[in-house]
Structures are given as C-alpha cells and as structure tokens.
N, C-alpha and C. Protein backbone atom coordinates (compact mmCIF):
# COMPACT_ATOMS: atom_id res chain seq x y z
N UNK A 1 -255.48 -24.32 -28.01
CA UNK A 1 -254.16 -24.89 -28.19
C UNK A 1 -254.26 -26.40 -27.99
N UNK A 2 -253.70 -27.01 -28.55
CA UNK A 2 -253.76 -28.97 -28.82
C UNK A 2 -252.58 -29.18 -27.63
N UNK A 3 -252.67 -30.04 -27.08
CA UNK A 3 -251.50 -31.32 -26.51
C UNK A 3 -250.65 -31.92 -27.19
N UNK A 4 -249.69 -32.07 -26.35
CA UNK A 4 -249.12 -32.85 -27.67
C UNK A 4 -249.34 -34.34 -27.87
N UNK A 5 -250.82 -34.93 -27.26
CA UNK A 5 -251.17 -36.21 -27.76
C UNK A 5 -252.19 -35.98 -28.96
N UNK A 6 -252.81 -34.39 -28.72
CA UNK A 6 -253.44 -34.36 -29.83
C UNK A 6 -252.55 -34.04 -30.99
N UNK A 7 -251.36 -33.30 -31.04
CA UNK A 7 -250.35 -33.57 -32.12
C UNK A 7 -250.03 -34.66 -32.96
N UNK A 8 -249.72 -35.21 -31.88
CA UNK A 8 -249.92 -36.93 -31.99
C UNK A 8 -250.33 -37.44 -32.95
N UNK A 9 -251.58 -37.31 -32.64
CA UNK A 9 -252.41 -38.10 -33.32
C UNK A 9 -253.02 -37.65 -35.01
N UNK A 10 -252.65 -36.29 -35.30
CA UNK A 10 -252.18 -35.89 -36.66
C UNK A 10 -251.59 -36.38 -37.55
N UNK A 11 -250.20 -36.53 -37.72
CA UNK A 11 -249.78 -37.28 -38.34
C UNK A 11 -249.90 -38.88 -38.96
N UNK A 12 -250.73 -39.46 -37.55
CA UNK A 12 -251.36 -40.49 -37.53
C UNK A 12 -251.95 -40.96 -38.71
N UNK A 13 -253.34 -40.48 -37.87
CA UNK A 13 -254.51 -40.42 -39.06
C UNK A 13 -254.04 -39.72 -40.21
N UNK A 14 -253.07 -39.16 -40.92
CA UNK A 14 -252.94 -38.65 -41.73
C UNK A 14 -252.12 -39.61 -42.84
N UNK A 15 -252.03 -41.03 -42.22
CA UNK A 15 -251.05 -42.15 -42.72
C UNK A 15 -249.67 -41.72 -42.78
N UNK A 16 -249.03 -41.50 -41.64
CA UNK A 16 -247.87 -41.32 -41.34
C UNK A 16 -247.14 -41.52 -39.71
N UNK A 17 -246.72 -43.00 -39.92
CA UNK A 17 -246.96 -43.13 -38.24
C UNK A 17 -245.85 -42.94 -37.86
N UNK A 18 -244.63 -42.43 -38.65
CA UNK A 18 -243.09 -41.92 -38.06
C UNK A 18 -243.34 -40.33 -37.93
N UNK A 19 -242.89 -39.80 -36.93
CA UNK A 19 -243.38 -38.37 -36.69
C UNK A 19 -241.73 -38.18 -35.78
N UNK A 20 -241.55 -37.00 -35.72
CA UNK A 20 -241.03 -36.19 -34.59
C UNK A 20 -241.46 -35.08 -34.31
N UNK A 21 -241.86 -34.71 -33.20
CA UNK A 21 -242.08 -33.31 -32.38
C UNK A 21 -240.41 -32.93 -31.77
N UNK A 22 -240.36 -31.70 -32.03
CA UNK A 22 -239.42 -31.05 -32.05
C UNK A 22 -239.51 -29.68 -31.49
N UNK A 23 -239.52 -29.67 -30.22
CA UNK A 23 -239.69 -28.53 -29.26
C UNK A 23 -237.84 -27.28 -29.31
N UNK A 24 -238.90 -26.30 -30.15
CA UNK A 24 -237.73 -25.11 -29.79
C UNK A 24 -238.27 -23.53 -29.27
N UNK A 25 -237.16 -23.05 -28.59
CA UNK A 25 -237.65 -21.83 -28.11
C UNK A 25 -238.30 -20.63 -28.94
N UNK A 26 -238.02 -20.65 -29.98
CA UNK A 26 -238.89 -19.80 -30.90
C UNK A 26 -239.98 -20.14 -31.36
N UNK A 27 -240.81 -21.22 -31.69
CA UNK A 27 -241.60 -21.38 -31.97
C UNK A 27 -242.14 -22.76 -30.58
N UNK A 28 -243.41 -22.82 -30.98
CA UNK A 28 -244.03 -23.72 -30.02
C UNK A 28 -243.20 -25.46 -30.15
N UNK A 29 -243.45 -26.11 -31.39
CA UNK A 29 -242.74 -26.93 -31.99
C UNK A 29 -242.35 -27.08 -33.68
N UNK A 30 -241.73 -27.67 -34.07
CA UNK A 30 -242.00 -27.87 -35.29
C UNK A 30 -242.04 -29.45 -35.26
N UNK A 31 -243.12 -30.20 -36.28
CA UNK A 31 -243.47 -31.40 -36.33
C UNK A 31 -242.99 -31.90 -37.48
N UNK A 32 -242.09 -33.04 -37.63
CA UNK A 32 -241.90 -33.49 -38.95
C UNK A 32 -242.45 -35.05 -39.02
N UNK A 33 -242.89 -35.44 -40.37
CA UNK A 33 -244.14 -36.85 -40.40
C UNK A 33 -243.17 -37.12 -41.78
N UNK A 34 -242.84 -39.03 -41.42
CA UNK A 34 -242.63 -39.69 -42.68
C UNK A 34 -243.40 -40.37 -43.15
N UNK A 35 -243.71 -40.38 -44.27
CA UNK A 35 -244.71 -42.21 -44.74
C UNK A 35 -243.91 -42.68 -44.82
N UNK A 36 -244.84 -43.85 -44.47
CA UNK A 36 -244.40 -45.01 -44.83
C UNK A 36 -243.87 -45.31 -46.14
C-alpha cells in the first residue's frame, strides 16, 4: 500500500502538478490530477 506522499508524487511526475486526494469512506481515496 503507497502513502499518501507516494500518491503524491504520481500525478507529479506524470506532468500534472494540480492534484486532489480525496479521502472517502468507501473507498481508500479517489485522486483527481489537472494539467497544466
């Protein structure tokens, strides 16, 4: 299971440095990533 700095850092490197983690009780999180 990842951290959520390793979450983090997904979106990142993925060229997308606007992200939200979004913690809900049914699932672990859901992550949403904007480009730039």
């Amino acid at each position: 299971e990842r951290t959520e700095l390793e979450w983090k850092n997904i979106p990142e490197k993925g060229g997308s440095p606007r992200y939200r983690i979004i913690k809900i009780p049914a699932l672990q999180c859901i992550i949403e990533s904007y480009p730039e």
